[in-house]
C-alpha atoms as a PDB file:
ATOM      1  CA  UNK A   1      17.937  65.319  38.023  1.00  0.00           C
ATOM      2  CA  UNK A   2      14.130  66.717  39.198  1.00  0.00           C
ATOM      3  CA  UNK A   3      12.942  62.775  39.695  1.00  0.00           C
ATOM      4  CA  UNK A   4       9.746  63.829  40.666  1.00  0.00           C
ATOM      5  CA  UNK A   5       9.115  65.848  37.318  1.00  0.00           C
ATOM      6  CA  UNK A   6      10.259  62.881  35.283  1.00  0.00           C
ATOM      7  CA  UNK A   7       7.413  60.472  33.496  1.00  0.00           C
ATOM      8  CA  UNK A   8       8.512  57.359  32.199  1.00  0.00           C
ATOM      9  CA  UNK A   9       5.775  55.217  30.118  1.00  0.00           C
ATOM     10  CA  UNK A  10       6.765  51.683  29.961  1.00  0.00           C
ATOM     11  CA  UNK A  11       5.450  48.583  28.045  1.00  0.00           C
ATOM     12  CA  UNK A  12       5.808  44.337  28.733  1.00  0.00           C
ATOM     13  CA  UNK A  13       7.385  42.704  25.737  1.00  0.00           C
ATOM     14  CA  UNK A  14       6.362  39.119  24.840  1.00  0.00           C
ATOM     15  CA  UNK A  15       9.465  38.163  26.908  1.00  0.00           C
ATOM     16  CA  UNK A  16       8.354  39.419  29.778  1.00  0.00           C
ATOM     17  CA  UNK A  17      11.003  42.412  30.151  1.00  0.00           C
ATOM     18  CA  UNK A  18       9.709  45.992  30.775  1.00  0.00           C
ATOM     19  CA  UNK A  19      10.748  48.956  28.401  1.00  0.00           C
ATOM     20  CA  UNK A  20      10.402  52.445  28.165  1.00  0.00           C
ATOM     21  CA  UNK A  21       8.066  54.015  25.562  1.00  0.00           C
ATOM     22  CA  UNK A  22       8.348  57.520  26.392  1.00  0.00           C
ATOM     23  CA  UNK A  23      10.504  60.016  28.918  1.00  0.00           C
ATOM     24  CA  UNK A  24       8.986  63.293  29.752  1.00  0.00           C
ATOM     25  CA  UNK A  25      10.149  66.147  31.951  1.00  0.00           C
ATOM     26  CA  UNK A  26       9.376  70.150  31.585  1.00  0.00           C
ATOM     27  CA  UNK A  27      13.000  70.698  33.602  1.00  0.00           C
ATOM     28  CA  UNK A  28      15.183  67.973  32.159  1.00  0.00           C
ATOM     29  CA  UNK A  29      18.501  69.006  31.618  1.00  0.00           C
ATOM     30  CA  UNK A  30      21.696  67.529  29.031  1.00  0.00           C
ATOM     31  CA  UNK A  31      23.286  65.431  31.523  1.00  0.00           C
ATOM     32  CA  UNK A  32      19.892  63.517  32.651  1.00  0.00           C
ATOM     33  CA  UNK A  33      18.990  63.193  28.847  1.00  0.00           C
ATOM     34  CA  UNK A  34      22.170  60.830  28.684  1.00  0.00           C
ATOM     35  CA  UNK A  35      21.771  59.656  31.385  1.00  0.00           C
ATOM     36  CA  UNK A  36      18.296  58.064  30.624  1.00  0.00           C
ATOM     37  CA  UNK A  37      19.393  57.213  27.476  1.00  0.00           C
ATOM     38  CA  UNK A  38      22.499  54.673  29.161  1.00  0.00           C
ATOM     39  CA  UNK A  39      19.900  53.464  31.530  1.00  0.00           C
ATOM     40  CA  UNK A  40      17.109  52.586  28.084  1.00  0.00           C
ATOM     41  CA  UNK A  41      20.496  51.636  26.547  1.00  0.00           C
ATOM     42  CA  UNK A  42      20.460  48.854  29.840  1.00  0.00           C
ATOM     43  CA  UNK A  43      16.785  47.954  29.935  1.00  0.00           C
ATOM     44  CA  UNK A  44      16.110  47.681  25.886  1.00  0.00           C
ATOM     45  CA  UNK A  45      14.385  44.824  25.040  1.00  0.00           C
ATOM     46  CA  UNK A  46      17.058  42.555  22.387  1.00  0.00           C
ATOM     47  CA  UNK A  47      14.680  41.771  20.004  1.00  0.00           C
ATOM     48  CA  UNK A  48      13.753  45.625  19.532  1.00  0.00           C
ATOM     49  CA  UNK A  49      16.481  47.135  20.312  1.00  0.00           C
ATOM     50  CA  UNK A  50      16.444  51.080  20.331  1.00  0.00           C
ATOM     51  CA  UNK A  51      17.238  53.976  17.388  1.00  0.00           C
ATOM     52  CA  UNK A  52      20.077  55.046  19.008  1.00  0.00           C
ATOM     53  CA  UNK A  53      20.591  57.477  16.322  1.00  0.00           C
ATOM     54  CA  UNK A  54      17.244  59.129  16.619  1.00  0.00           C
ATOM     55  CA  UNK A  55      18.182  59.455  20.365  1.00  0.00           C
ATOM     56  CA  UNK A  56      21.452  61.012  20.009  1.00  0.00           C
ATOM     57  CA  UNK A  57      19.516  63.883  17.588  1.00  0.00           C
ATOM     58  CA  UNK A  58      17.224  64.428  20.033  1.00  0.00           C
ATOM     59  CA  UNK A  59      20.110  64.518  22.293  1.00  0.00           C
ATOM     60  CA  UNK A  60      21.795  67.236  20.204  1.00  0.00           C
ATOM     61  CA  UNK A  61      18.810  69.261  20.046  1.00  0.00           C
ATOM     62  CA  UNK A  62      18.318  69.093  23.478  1.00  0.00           C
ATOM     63  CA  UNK A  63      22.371  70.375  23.603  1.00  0.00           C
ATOM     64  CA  UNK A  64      21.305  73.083  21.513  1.00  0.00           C
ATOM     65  CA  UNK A  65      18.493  74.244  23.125  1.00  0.00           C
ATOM     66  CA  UNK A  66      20.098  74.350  25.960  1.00  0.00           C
ATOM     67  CA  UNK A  67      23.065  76.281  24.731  1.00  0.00           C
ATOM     68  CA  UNK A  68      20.444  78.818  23.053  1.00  0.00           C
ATOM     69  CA  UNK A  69      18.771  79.145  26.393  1.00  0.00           C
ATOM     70  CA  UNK A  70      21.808  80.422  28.369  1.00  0.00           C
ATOM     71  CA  UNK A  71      22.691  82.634  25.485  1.00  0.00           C
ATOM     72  CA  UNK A  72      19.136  84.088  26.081  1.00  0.00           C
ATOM     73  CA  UNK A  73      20.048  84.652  29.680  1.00  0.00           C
ATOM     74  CA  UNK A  74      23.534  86.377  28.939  1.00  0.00           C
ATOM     75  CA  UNK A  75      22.059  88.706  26.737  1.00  0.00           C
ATOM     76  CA  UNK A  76      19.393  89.262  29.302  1.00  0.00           C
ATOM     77  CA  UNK A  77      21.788  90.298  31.543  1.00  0.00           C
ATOM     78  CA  UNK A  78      23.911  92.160  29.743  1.00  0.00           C
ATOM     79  CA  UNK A  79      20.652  94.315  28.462  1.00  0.00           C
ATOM     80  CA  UNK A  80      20.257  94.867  32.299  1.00  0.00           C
ATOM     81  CA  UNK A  81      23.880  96.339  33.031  1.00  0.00           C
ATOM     82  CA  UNK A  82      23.485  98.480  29.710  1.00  0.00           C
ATOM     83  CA  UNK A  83      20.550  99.858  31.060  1.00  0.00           C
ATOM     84  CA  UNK A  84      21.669 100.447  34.200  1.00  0.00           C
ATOM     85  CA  UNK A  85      24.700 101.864  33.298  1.00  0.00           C
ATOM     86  CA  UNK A  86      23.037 104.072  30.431  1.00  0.00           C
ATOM     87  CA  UNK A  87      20.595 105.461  33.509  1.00  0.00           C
ATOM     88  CA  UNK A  88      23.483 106.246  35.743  1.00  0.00           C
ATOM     89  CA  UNK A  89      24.981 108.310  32.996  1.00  0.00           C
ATOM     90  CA  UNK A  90      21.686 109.851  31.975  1.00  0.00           C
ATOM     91  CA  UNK A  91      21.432 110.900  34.872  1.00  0.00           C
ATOM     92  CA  UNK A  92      24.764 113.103  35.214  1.00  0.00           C
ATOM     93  CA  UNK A  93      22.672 115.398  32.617  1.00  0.00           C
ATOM     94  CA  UNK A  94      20.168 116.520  35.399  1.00  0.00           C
ATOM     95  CA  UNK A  95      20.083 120.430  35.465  1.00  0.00           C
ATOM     96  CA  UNK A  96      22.060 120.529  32.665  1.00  0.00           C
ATOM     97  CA  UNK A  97      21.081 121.734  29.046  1.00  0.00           C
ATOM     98  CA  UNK A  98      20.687 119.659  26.569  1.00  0.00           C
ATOM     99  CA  UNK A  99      19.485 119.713  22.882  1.00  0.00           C
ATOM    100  CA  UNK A 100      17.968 117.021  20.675  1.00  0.00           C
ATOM    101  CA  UNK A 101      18.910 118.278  17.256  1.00  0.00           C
ATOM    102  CA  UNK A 102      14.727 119.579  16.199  1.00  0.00           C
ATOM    103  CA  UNK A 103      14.430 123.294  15.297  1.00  0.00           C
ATOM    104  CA  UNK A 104      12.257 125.400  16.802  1.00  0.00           C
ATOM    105  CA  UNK A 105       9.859 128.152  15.012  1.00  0.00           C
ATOM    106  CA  UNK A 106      12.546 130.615  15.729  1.00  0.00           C
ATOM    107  CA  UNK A 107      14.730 129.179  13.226  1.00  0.00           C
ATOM    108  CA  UNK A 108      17.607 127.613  15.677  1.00  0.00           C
ATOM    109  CA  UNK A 109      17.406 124.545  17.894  1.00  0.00           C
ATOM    110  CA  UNK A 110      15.167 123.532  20.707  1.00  0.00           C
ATOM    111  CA  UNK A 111      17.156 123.751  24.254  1.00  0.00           C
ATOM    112  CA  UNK A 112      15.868 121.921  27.356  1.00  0.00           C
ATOM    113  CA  UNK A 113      16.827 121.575  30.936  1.00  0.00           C
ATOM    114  CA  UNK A 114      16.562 118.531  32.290  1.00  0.00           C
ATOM    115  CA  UNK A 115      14.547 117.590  35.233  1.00  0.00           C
ATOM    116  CA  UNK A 116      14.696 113.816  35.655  1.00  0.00           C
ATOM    117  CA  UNK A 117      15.412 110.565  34.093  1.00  0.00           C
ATOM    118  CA  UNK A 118      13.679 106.947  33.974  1.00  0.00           C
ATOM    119  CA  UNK A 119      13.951 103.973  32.225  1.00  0.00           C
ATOM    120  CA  UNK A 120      10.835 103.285  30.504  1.00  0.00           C
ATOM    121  CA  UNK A 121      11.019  99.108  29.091  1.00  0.00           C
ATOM    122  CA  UNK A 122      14.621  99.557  28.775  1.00  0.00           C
ATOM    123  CA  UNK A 123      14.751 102.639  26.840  1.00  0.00           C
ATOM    124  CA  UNK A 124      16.264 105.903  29.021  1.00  0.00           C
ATOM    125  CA  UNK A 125      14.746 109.143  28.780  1.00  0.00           C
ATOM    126  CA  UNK A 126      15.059 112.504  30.001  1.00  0.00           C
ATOM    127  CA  UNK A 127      12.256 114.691  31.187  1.00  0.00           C
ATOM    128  CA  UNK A 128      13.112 118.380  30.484  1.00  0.00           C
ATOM    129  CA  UNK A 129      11.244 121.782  30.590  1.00  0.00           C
ATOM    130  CA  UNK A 130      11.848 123.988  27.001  1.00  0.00           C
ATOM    131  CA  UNK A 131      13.968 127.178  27.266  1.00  0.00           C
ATOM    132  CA  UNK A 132      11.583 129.074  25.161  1.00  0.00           C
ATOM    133  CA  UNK A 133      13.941 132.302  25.664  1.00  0.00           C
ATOM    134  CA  UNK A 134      16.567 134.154  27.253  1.00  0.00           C
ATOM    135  CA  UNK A 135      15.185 136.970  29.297  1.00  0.00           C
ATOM    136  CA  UNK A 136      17.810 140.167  30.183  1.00  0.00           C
ATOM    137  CA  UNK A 137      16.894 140.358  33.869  1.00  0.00           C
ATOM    138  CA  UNK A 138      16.266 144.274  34.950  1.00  0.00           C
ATOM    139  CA  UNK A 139      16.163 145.722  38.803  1.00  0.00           C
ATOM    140  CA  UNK A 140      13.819 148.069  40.375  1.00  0.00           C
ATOM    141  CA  UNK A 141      14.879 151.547  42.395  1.00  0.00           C
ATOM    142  CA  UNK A 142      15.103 148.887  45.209  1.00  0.00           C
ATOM    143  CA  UNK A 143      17.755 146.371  43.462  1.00  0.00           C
ATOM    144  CA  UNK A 144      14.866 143.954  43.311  1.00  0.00           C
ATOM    145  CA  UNK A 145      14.895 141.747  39.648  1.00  0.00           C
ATOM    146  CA  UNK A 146      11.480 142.498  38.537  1.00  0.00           C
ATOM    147  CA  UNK A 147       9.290 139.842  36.623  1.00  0.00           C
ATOM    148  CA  UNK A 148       7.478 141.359  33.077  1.00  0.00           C
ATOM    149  CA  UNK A 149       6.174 139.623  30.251  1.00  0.00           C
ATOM    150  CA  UNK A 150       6.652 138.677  26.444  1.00  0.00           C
ATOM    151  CA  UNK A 151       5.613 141.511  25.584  1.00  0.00           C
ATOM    152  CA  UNK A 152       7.680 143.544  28.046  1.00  0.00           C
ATOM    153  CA  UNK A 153       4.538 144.673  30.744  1.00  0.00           C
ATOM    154  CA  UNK A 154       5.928 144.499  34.033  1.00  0.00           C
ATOM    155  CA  UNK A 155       4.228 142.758  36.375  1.00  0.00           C
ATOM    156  CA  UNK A 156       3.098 142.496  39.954  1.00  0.00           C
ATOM    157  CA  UNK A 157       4.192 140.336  42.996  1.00  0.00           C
ATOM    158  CA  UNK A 158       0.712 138.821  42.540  1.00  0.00           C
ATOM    159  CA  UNK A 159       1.323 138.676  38.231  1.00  0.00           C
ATOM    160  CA  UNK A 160      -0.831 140.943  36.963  1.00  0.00           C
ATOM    161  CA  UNK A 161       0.048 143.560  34.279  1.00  0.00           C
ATOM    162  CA  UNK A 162       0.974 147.398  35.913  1.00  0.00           C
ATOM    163  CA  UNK A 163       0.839 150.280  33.610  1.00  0.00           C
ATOM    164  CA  UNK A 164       4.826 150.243  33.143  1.00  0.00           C
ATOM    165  CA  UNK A 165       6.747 148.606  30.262  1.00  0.00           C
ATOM    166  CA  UNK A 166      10.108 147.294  29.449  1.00  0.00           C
ATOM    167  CA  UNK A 167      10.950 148.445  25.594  1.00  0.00           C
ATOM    168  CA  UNK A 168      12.167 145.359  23.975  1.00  0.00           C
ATOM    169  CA  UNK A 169      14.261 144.755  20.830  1.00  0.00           C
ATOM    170  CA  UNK A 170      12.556 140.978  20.615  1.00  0.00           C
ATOM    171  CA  UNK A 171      11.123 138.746  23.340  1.00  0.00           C
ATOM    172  CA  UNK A 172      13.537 139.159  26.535  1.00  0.00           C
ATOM    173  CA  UNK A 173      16.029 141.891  24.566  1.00  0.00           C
ATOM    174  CA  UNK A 174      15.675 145.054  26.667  1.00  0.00           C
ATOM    175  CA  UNK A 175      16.041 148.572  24.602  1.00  0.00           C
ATOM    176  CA  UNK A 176      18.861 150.527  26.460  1.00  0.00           C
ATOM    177  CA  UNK A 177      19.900 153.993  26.924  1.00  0.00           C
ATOM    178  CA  UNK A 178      22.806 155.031  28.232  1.00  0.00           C
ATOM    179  CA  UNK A 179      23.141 151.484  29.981  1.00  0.00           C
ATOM    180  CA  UNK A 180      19.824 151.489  31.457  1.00  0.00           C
ATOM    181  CA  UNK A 181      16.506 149.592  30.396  1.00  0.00           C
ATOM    182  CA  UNK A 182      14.246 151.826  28.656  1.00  0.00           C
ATOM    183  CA  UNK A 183      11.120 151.990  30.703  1.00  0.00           C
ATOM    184  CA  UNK A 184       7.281 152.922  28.735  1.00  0.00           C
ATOM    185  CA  UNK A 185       3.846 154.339  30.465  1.00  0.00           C
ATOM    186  CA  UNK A 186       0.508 153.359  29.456  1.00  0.00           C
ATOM    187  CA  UNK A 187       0.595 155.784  26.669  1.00  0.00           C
ATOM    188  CA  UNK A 188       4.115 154.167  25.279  1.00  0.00           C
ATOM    189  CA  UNK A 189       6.353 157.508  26.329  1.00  0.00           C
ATOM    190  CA  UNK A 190       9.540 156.783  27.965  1.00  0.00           C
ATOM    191  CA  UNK A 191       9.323 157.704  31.590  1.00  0.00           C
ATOM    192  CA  UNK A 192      12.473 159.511  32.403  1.00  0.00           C
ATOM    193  CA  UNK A 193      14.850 158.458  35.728  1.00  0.00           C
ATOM    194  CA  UNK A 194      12.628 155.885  36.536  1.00  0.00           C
ATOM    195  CA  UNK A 195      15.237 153.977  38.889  1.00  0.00           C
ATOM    196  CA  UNK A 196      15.043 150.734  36.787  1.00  0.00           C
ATOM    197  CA  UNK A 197      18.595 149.001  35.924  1.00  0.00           C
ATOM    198  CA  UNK A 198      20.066 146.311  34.297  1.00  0.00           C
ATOM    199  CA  UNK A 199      23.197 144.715  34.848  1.00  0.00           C
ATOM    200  CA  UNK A 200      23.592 142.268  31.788  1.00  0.00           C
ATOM    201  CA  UNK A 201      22.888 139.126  34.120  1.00  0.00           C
ATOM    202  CA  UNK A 202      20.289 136.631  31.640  1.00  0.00           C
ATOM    203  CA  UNK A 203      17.362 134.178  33.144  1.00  0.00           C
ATOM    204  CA  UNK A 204      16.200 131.307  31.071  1.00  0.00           C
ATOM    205  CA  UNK A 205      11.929 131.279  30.311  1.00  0.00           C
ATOM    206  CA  UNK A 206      10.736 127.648  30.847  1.00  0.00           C
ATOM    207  CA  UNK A 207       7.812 126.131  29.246  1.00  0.00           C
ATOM    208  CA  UNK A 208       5.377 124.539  32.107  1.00  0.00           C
ATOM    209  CA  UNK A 209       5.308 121.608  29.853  1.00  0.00           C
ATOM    210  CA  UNK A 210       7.530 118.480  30.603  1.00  0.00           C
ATOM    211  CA  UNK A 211       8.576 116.625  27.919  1.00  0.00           C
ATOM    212  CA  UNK A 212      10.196 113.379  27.326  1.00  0.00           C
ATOM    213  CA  UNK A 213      12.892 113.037  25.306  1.00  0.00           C
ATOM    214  CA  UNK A 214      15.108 109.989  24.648  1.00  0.00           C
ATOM    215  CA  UNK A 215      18.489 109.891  26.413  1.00  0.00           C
ATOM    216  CA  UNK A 216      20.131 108.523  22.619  1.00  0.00           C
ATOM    217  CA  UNK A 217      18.648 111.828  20.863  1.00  0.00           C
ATOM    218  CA  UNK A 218      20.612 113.886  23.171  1.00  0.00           C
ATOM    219  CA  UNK A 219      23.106 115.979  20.592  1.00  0.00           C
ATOM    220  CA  UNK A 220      24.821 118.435  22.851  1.00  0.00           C
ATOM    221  CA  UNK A 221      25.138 118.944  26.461  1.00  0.00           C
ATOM    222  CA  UNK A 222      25.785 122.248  27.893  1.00  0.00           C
END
């Protein structure tokens, strides 16, 4: 028992005998409650003897507190481990796909891929870039994979718009012709042999947004 946080007020009967009036301690435990309670049991005064029924309830609430407060902690710690454990599996879905079950203007569901994970107050989440698209990837005379835009202009190593253009069916679907990308001038004519290929391999388009996106929404993993 934490003696030194334990304040006992006592009182002089008519007798002469001391008794306690009051026990107080922020750290006292079960076991010290009864055993305070045999020692008043000891020291009561006879002719006002002490409710010893009043101080077995507060006994009992004391048990029950006590019993409430290490339930507190188990949970605690059992909240810990889950969250723990729900991180470590979280994050086996880094560079992986995921979706979270929203649609996207397109009609058909919003695919990430994720980044990172953290635990934010207990609650996991992801952090994932959008796939806004799946881009057919085409090659220049040199083999090179070239880089164009939505709307199909190629574009230089330094990202600006050339004259040339990729035909495209819809965003990242390349026209072909014979097996090989159909390629536009400035004035929107095909330009014939114009050493471009394409050899079916498909990039994903990212957003340059990170988003977060709770680890429990996760629908499918791919």
């Amino acid at each position: 028992m934490a003696v030194d946080d334990v304040k006992i007020n006592t009182k002089t009967g008519a007798d002469g005998n001391s008794y306690t009036t009051a026990v107080s301690n922020n750290k006292l435990t079960n076991d010290d409650f009864l055993k305070l309670m045999l020692e008043e049991l000891k020291m009561q005064d006879p002719t006002k003897p002490m409710d010893s029924k009043r101080m077995l309830d507060t006994q009992m609430q004391m048990s029950s507190i006590e019993t409430n407060l290490k339930t507190i902690q188990t949970m605690e710690s059992l909240a810990k481990t889950f969250s723990q454990s729900a991180l470590s599996n979280a994050a086996a879905v880094i560079g992986k796909n995921v979706e979270d079950g929203n649609i996207g203007e397109n009609g058909v569901n919003k695919a990430y891929t994720v980044r990172s994970v953290e635990n934010v107050d207990g609650e996991v989440n992801v952090k994932a870039q959008q796939i806004l698209y799946i881009e057919d990837q085409v090659q220049d005379a040199d083999g090179k994979n070239i880089t164009y835009d939505i709307n199909g202009f190629i574009l230089d190593a330094q990202g600006n718009k050339t004259n040339l253009k990729v035909a495209l069916e819809n965003v990242g679907k390349v026209i072909k012709k014979d097996g090989l990308p159909v390629i536009l001038d400035e004035n929107l004519e095909e330009v014939s042999n114009s050493g471009y290929t394409i050899n079916g391999a498909t990039i994903p388009v990212y957003s340059d947004q990170l988003v977060r996106i709770p680890f429990s929404s996760i629908t499918k993993i791919f």
